[in-house]
N, C-alpha and C. Protein backbone atom coordinates (compact mmCIF):
# COMPACT_ATOMS: atom_id res chain seq x y z
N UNK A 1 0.85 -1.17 0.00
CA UNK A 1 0.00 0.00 0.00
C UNK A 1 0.90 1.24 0.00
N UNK A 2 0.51 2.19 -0.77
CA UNK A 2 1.22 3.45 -0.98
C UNK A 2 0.83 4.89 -0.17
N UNK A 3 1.40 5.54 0.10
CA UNK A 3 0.23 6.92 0.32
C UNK A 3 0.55 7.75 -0.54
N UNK A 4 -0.51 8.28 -1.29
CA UNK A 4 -0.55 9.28 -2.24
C UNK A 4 -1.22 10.50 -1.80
N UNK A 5 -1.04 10.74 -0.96
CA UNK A 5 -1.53 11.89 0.00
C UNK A 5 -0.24 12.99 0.10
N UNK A 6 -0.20 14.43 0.26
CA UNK A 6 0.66 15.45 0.37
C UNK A 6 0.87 15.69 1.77
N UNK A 7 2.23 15.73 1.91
CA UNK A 7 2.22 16.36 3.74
C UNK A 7 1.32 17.23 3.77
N UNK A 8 0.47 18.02 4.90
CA UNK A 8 0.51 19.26 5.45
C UNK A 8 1.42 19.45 6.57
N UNK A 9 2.17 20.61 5.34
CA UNK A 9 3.37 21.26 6.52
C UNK A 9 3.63 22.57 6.09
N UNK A 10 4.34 23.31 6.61
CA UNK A 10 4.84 24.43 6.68
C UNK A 10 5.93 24.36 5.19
N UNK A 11 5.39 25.43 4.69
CA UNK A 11 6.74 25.91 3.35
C UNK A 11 5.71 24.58 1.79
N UNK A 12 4.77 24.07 2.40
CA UNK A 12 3.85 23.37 1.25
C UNK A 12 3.59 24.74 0.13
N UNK A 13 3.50 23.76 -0.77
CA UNK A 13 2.71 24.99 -2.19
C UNK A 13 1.50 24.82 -1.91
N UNK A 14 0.67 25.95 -1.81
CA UNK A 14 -1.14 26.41 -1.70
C UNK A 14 -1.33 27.15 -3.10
N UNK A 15 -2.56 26.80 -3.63
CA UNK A 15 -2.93 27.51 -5.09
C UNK A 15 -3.22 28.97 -4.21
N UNK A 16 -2.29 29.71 -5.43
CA UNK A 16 -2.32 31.50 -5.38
C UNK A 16 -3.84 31.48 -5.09
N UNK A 17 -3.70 32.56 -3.61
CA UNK A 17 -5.26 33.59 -3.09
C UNK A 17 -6.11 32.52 -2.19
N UNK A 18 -4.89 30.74 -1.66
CA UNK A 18 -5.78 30.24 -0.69
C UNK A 18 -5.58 31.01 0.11
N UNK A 19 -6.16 30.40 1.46
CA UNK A 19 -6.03 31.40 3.05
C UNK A 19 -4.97 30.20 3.43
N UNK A 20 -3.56 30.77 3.95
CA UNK A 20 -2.59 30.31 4.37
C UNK A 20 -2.25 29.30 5.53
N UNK A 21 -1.53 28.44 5.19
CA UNK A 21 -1.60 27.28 6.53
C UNK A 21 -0.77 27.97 7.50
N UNK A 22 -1.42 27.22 8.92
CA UNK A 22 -1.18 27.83 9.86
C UNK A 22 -1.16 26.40 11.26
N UNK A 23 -0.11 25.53 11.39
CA UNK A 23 0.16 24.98 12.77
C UNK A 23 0.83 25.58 13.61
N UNK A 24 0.55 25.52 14.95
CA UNK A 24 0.90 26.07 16.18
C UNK A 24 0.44 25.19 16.99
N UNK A 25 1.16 25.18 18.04
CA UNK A 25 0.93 24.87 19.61
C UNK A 25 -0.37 25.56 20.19
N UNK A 26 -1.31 24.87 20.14
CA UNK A 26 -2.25 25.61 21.18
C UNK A 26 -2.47 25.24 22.63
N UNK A 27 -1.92 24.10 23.41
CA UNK A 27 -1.94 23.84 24.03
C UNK A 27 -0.57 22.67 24.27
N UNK A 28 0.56 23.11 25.31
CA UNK A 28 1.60 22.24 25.71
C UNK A 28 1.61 22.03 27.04
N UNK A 29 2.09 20.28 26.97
CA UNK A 29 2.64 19.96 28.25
C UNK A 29 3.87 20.59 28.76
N UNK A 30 4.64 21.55 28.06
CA UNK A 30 5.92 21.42 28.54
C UNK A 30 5.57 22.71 28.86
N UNK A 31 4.19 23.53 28.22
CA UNK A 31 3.88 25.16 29.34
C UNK A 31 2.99 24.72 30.53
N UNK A 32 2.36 23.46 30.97
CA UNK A 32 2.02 23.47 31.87
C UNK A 32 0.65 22.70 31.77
N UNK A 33 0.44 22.37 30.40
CA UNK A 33 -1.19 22.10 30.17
C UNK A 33 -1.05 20.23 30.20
N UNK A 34 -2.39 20.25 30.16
CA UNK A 34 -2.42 18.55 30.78
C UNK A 34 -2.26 17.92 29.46
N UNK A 35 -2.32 18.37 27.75
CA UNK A 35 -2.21 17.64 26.84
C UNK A 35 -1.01 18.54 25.92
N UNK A 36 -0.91 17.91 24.82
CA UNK A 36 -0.51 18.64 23.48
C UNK A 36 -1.36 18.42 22.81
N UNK A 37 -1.69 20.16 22.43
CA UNK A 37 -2.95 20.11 21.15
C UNK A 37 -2.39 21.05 20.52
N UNK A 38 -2.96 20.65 19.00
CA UNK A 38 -2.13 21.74 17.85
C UNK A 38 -3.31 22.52 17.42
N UNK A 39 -3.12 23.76 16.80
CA UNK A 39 -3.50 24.26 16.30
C UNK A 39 -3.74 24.49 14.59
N UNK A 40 -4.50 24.08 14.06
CA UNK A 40 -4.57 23.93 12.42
C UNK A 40 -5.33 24.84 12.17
N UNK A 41 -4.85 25.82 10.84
CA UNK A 41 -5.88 26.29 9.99
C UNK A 41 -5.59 26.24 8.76
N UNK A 42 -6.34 26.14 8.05
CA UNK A 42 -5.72 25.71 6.90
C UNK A 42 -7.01 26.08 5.85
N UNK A 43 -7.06 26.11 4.33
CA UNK A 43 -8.28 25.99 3.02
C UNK A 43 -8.70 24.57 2.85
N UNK A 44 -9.96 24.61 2.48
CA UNK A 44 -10.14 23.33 2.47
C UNK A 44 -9.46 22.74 1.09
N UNK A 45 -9.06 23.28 0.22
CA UNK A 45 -8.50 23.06 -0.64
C UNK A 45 -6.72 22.70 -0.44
N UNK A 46 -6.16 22.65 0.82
CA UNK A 46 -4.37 22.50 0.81
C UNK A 46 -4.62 21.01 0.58
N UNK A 47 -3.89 20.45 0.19
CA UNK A 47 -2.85 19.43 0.52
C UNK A 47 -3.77 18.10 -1.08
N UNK A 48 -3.80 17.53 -0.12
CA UNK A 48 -4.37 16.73 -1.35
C UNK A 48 -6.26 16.61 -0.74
N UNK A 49 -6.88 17.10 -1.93
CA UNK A 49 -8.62 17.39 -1.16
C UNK A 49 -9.08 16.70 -2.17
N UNK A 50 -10.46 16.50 -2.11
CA UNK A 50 -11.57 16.20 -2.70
C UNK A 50 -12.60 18.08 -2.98
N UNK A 51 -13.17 18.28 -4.61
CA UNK A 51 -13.62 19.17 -4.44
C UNK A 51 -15.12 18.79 -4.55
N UNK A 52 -16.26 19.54 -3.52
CA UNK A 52 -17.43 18.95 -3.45
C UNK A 52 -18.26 19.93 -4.99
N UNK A 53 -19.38 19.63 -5.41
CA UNK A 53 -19.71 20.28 -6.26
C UNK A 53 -20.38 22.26 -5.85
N UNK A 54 -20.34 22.13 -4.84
CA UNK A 54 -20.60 23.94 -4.35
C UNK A 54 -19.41 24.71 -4.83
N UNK A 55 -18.01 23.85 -5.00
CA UNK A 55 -16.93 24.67 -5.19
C UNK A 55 -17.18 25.67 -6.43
N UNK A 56 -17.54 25.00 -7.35
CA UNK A 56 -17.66 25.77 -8.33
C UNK A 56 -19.68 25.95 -8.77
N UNK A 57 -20.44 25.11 -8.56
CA UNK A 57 -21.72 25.45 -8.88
C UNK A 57 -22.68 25.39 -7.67
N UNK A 58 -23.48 27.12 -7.93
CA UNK A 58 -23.96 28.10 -6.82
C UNK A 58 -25.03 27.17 -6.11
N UNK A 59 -25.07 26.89 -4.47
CA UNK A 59 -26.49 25.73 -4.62
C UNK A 59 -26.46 24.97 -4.54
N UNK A 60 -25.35 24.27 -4.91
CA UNK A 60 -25.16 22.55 -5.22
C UNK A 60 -24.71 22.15 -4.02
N UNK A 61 -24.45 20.65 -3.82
CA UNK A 61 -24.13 19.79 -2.85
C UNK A 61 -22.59 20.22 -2.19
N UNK A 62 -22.21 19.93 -0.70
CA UNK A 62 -21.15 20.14 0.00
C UNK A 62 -20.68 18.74 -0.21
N UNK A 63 -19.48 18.67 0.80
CA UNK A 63 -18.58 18.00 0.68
C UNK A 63 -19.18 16.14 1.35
N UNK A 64 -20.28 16.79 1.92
CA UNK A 64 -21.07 15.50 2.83
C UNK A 64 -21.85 14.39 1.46
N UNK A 65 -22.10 15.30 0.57
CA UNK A 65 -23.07 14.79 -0.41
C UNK A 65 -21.75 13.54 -1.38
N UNK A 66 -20.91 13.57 -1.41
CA UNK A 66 -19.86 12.96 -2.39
C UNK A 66 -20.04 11.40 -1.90
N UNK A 67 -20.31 10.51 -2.93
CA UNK A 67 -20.94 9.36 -2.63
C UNK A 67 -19.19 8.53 -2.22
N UNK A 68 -19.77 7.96 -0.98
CA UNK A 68 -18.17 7.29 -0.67
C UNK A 68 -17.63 6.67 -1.65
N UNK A 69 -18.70 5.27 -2.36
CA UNK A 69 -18.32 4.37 -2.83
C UNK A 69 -17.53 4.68 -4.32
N UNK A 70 -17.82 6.11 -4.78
CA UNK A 70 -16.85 7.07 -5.84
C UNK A 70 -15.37 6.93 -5.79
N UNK A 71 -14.95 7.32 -4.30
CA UNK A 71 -13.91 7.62 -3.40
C UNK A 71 -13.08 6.06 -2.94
N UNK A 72 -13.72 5.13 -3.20
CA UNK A 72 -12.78 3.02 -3.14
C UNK A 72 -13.29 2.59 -3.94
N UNK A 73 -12.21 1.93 -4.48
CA UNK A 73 -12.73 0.75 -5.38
C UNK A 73 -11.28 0.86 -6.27
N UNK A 74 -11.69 0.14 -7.63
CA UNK A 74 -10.49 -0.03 -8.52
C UNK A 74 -9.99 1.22 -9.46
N UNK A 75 -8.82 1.69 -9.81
CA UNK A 75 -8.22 3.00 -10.44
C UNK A 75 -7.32 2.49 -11.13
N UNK A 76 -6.94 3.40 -12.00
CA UNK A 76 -6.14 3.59 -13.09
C UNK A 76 -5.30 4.71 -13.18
N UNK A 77 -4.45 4.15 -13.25
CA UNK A 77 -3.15 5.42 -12.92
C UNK A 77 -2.63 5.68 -14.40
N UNK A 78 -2.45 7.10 -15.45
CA UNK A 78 -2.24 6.91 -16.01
C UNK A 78 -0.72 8.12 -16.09
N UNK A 79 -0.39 8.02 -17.21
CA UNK A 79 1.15 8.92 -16.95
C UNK A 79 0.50 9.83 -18.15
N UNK A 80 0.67 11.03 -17.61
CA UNK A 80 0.04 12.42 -18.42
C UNK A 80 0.73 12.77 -19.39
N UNK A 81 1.95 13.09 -18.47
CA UNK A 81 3.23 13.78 -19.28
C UNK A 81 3.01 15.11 -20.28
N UNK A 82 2.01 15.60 -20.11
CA UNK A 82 1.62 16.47 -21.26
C UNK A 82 2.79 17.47 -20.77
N UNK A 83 3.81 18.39 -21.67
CA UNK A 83 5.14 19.19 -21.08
C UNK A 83 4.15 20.32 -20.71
N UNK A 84 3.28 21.14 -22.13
CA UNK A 84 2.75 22.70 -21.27
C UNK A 84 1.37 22.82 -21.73
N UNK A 85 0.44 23.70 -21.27
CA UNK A 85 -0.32 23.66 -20.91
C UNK A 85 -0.92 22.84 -21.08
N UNK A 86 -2.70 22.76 -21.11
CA UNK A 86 -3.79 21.54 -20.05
C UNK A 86 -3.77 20.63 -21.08
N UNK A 87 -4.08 19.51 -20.37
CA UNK A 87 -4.25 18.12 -21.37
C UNK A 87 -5.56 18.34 -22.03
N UNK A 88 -5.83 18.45 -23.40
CA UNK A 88 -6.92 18.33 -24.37
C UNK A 88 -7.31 16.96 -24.30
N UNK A 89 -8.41 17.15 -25.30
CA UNK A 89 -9.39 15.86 -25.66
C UNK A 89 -8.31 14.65 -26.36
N UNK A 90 -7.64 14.99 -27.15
CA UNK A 90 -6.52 14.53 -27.79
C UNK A 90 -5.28 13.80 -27.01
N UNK A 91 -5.27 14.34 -26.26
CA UNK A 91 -3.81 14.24 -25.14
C UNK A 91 -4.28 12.81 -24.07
N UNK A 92 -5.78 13.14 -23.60
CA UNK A 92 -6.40 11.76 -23.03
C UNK A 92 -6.98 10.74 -23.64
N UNK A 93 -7.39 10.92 -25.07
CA UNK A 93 -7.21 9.77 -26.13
C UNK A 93 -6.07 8.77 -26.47
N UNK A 94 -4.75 9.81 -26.07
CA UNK A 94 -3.60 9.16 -25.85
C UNK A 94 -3.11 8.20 -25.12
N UNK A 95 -4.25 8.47 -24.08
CA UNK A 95 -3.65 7.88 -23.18
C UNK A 95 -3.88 6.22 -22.75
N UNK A 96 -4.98 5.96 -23.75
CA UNK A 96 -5.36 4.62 -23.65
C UNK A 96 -6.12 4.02 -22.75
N UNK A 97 -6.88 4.50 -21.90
CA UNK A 97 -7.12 4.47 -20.64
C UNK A 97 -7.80 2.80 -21.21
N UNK A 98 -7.89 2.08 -20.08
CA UNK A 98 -9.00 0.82 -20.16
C UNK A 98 -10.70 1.35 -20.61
N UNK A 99 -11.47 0.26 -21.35
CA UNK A 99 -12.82 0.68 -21.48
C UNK A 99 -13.73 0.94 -20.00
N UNK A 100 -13.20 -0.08 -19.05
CA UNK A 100 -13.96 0.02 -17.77
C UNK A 100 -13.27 0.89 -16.75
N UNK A 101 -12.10 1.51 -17.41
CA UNK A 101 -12.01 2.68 -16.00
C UNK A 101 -13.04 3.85 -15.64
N UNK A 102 -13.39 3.67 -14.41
CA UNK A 102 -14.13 4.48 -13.50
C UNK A 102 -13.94 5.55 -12.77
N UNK A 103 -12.18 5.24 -12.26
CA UNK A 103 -11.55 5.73 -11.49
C UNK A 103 -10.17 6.20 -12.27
N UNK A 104 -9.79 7.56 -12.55
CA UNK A 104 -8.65 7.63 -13.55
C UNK A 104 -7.83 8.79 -12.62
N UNK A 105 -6.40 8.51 -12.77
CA UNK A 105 -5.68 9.21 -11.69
C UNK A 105 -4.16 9.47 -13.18
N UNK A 106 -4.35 11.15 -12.73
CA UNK A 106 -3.34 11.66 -14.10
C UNK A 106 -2.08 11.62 -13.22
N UNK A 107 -0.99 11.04 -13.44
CA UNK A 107 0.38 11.24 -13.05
C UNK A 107 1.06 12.53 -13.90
N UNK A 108 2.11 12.90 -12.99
CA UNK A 108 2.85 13.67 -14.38
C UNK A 108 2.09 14.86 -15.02
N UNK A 109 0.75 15.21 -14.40
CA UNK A 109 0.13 16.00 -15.66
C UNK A 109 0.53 17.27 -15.03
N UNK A 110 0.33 18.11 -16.29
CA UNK A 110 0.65 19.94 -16.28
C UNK A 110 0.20 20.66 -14.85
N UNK A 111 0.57 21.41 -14.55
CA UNK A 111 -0.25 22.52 -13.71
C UNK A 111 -1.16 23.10 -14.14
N UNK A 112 -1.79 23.03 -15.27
CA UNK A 112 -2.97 23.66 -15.78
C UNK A 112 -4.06 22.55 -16.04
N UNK A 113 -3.55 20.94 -15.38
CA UNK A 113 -4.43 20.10 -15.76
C UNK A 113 -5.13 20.02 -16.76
N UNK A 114 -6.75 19.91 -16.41
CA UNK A 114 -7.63 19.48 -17.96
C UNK A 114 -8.38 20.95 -18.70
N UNK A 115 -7.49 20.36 -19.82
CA UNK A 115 -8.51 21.44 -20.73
C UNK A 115 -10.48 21.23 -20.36
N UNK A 116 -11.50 21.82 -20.59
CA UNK A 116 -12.65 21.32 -20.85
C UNK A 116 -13.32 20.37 -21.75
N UNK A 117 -12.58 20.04 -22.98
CA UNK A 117 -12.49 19.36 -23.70
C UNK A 117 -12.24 18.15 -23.44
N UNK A 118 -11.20 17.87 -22.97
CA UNK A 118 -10.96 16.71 -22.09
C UNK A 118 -11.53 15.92 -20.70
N UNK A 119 -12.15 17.25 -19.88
CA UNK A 119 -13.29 16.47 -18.94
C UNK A 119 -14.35 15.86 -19.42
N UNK A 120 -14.96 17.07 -21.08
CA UNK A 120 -16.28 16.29 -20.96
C UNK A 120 -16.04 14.86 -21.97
N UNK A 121 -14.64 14.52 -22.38
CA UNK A 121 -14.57 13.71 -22.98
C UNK A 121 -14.54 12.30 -21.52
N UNK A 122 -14.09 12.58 -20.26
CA UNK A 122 -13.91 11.57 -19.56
C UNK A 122 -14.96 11.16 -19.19
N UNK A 123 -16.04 12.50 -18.48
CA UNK A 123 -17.29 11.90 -18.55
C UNK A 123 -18.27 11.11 -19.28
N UNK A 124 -17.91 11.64 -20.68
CA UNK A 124 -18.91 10.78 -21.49
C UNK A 124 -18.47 9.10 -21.59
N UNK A 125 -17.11 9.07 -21.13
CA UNK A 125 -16.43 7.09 -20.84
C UNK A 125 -16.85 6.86 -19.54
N UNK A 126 -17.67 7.83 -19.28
CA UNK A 126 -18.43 7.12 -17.77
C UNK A 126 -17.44 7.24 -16.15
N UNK A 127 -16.42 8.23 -16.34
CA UNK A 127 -15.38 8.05 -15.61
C UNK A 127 -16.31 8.73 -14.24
N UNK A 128 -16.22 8.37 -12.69
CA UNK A 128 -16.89 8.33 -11.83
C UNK A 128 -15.72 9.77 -10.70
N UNK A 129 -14.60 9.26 -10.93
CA UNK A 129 -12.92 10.25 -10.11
C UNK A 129 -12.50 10.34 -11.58
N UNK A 130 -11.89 11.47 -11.12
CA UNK A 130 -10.84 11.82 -11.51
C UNK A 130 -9.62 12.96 -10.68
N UNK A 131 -8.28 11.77 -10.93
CA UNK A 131 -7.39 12.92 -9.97
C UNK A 131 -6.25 12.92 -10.47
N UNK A 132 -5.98 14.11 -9.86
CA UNK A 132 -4.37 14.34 -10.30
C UNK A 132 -3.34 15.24 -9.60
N UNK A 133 -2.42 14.86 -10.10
CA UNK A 133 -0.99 15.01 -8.86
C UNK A 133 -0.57 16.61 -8.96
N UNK A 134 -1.80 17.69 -9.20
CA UNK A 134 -1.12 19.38 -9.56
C UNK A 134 -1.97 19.77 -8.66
N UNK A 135 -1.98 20.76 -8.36
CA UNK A 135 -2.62 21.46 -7.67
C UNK A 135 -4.35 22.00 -8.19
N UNK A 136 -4.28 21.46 -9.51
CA UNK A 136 -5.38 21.94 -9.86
C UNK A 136 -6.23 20.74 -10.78
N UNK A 137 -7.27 20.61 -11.09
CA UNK A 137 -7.60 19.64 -12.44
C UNK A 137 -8.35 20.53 -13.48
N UNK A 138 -8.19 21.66 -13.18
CA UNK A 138 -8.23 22.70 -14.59
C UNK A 138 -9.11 24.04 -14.22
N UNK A 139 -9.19 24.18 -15.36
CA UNK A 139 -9.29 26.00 -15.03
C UNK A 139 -11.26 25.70 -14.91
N UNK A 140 -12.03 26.65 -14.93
CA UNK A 140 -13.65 26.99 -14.54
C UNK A 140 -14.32 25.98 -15.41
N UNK A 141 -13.82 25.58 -16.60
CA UNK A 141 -14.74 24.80 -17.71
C UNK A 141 -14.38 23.24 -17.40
N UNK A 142 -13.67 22.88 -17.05
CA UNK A 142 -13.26 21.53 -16.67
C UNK A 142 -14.00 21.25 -15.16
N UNK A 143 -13.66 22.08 -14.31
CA UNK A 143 -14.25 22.18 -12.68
C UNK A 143 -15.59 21.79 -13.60
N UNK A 144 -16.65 22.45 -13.55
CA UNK A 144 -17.98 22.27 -13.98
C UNK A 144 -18.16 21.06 -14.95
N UNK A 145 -17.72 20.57 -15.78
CA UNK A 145 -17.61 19.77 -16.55
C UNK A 145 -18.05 18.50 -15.79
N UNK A 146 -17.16 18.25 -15.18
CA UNK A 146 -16.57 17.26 -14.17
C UNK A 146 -17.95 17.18 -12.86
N UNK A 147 -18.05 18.33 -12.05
CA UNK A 147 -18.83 18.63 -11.14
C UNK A 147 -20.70 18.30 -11.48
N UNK A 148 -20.60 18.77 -12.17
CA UNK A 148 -21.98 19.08 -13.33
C UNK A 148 -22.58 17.56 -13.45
N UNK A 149 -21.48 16.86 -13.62
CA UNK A 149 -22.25 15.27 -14.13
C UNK A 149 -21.66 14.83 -13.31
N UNK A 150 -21.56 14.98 -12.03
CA UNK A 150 -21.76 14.28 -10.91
C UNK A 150 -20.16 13.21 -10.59
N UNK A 151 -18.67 13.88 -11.07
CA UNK A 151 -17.61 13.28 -11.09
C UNK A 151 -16.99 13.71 -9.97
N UNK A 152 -16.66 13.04 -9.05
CA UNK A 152 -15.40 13.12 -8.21
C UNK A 152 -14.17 13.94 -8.46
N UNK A 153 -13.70 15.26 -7.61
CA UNK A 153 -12.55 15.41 -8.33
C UNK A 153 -11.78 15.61 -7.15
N UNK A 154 -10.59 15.16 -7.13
CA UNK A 154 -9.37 14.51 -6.60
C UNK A 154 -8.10 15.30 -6.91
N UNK A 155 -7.39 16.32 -5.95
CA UNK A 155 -6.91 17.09 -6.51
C UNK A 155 -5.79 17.16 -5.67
N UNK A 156 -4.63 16.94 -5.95
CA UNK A 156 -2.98 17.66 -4.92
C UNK A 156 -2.69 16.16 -4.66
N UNK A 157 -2.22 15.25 -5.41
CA UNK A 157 -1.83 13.81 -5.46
C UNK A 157 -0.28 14.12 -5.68
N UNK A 158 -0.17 12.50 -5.07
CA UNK A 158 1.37 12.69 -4.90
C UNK A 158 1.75 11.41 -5.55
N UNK A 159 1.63 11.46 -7.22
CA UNK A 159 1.49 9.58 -7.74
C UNK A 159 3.02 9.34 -8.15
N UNK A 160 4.08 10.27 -7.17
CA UNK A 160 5.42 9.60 -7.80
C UNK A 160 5.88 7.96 -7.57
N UNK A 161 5.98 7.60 -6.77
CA UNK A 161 5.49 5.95 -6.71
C UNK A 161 4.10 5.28 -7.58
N UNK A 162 3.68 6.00 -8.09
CA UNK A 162 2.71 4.85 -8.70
C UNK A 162 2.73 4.46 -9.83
N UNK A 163 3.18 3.49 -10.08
CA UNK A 163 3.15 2.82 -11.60
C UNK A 163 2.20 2.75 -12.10
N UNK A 164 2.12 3.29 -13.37
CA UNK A 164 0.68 3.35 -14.38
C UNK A 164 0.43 2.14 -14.29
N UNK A 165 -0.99 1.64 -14.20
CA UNK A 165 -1.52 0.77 -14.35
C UNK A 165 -2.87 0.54 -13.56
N UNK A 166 -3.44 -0.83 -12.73
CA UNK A 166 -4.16 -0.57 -12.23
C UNK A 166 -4.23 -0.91 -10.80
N UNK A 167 -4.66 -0.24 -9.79
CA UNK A 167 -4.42 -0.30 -8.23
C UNK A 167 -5.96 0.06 -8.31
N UNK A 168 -5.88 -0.25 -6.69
CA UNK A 168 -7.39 -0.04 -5.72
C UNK A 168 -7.14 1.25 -5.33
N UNK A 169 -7.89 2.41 -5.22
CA UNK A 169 -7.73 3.72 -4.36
C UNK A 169 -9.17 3.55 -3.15
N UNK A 170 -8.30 4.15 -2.09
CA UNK A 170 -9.09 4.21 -1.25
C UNK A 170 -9.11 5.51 -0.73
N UNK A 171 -9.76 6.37 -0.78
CA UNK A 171 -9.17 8.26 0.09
C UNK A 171 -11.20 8.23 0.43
N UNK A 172 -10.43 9.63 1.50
CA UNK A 172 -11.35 9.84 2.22
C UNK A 172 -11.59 11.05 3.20
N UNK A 173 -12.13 12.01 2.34
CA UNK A 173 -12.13 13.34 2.72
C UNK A 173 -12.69 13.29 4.02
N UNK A 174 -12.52 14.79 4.87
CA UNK A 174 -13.35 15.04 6.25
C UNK A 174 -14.01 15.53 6.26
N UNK A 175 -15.53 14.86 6.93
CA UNK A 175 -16.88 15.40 6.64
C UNK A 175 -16.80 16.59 7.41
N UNK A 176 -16.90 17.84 6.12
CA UNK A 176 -17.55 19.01 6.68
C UNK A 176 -18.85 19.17 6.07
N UNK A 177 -19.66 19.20 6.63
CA UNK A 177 -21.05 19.44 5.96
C UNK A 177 -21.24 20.44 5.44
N UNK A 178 -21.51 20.86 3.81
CA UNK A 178 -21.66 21.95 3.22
C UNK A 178 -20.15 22.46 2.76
N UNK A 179 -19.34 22.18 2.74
CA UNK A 179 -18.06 22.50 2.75
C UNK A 179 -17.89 22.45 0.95
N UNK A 180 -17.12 23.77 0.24
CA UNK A 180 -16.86 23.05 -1.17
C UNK A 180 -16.00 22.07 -1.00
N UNK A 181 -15.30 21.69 -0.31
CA UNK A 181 -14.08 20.67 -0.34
C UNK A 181 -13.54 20.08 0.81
N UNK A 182 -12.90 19.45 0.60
CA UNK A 182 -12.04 18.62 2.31
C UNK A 182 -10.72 18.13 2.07
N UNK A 183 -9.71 18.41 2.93
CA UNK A 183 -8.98 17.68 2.82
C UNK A 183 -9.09 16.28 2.89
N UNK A 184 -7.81 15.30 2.56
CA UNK A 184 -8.40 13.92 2.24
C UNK A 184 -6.83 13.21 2.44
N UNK A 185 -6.82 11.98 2.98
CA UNK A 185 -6.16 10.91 3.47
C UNK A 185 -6.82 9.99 1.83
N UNK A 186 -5.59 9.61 1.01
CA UNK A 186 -5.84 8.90 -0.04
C UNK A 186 -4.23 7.49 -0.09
N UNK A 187 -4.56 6.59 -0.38
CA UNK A 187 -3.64 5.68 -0.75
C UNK A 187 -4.20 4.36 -1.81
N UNK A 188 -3.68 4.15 -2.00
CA UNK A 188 -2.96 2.55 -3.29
C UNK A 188 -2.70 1.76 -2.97
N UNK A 189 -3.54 0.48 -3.49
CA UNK A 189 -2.38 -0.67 -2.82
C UNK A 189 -2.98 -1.77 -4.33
N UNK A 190 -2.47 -2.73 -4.07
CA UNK A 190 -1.58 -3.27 -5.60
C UNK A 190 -3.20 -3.66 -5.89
N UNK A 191 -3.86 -4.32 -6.69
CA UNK A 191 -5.16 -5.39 -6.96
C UNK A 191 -4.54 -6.64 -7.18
N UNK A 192 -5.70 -7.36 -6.31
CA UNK A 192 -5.00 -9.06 -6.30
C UNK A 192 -4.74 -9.09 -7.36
N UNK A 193 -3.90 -10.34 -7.46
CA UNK A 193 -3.78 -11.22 -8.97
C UNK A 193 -5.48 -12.24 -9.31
N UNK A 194 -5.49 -11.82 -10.43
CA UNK A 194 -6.70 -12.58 -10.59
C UNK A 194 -8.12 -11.74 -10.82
């Protein structure tokens, strides 16, 4: 089993205009207090999150509404590699994905992630997630794309260990109710043989 999850720590990259991470000591044994408790603040968007569909459309469902069973099961890791800007419709045709992937996880891909072209091409193969290892999975037309028809999106992955192919993902954002997003505890581990 792998973790494909991003530290949260201090000196992390946050997409330009989040609200800034922030751990501290809020409570020490060594000033006198009966526990150690930390202090976190953080966007729901740092580290590696899940985005709920409110992020981008006005009204819509929080972060509580994201159907678990989206979030485990079997994935496909694929290697992006696209060098500059977002992967087009073309670029994920490339990529060969299996007919029954559900679950598709971009390695390697751009910082500008998916063109719009390319989400609504994943949706229409029925794809359920989609994630990837940038900080973003694309600019306003892809977000909606994706969101709109009811896709999982999976965002701040860390797939340098993961060999393209196919693994089980299991992640699992923190229920904030109403929340556009959550951070998320995500990992890999091999699929039996067979």
């Amino acid at each position: 089993m792998i973790d494909i999850s991003r530290r949260i720590e201090p000196g992390m990259t946050i997409y330009p205009g989040d609200p800034p991470l922030v751990i501290e000591a809020a409570l020490s044994r060594a000033n006198g207090d009966v526990a150690n408790v930390t202090r976190l603040e953080l966007g729901t968007h740092t580290g590696t999150h899940v985005d709920a569909p409110v992020h981008f459309l006005d009204g819509a469902a929080g972060v509580e509404a994201i159907p678990l069973d989206a979030l485990i099961g079997p994935a496909h890791v694929a290697d992006a590699g696209a060098p500059n800007g977002a992967l087009d419709a073309a670029a994920v045709r490339a990529l060969d994905l299996p007919a029954d992937a559900r679950r598709v996880l971009l390695r390697g891909a751009p910082d500008h992630g998916l063109a719009g072209d390319a989400a609504r091409l994943l949706v229409e193969r029925g794809v359920r997630l989609v994630g990837i290892d940038c900080l973003t999975i694309g600019d306003e037309d892809a977000h909606r794309a994706l969101l709109e028809a009811g896709v999982v999106v999976l965002e701040g992955l860390d797939l340098t260990r993961a060999a393209p192919g196919p693994w089980r993902l299991l992640c699992l954002p923190l229920l904030i109710p109403g929340a556009d997003g959550a951070p998320a505890r995500a990992v890999l581990e091999p699929l039996p043989d067979g």
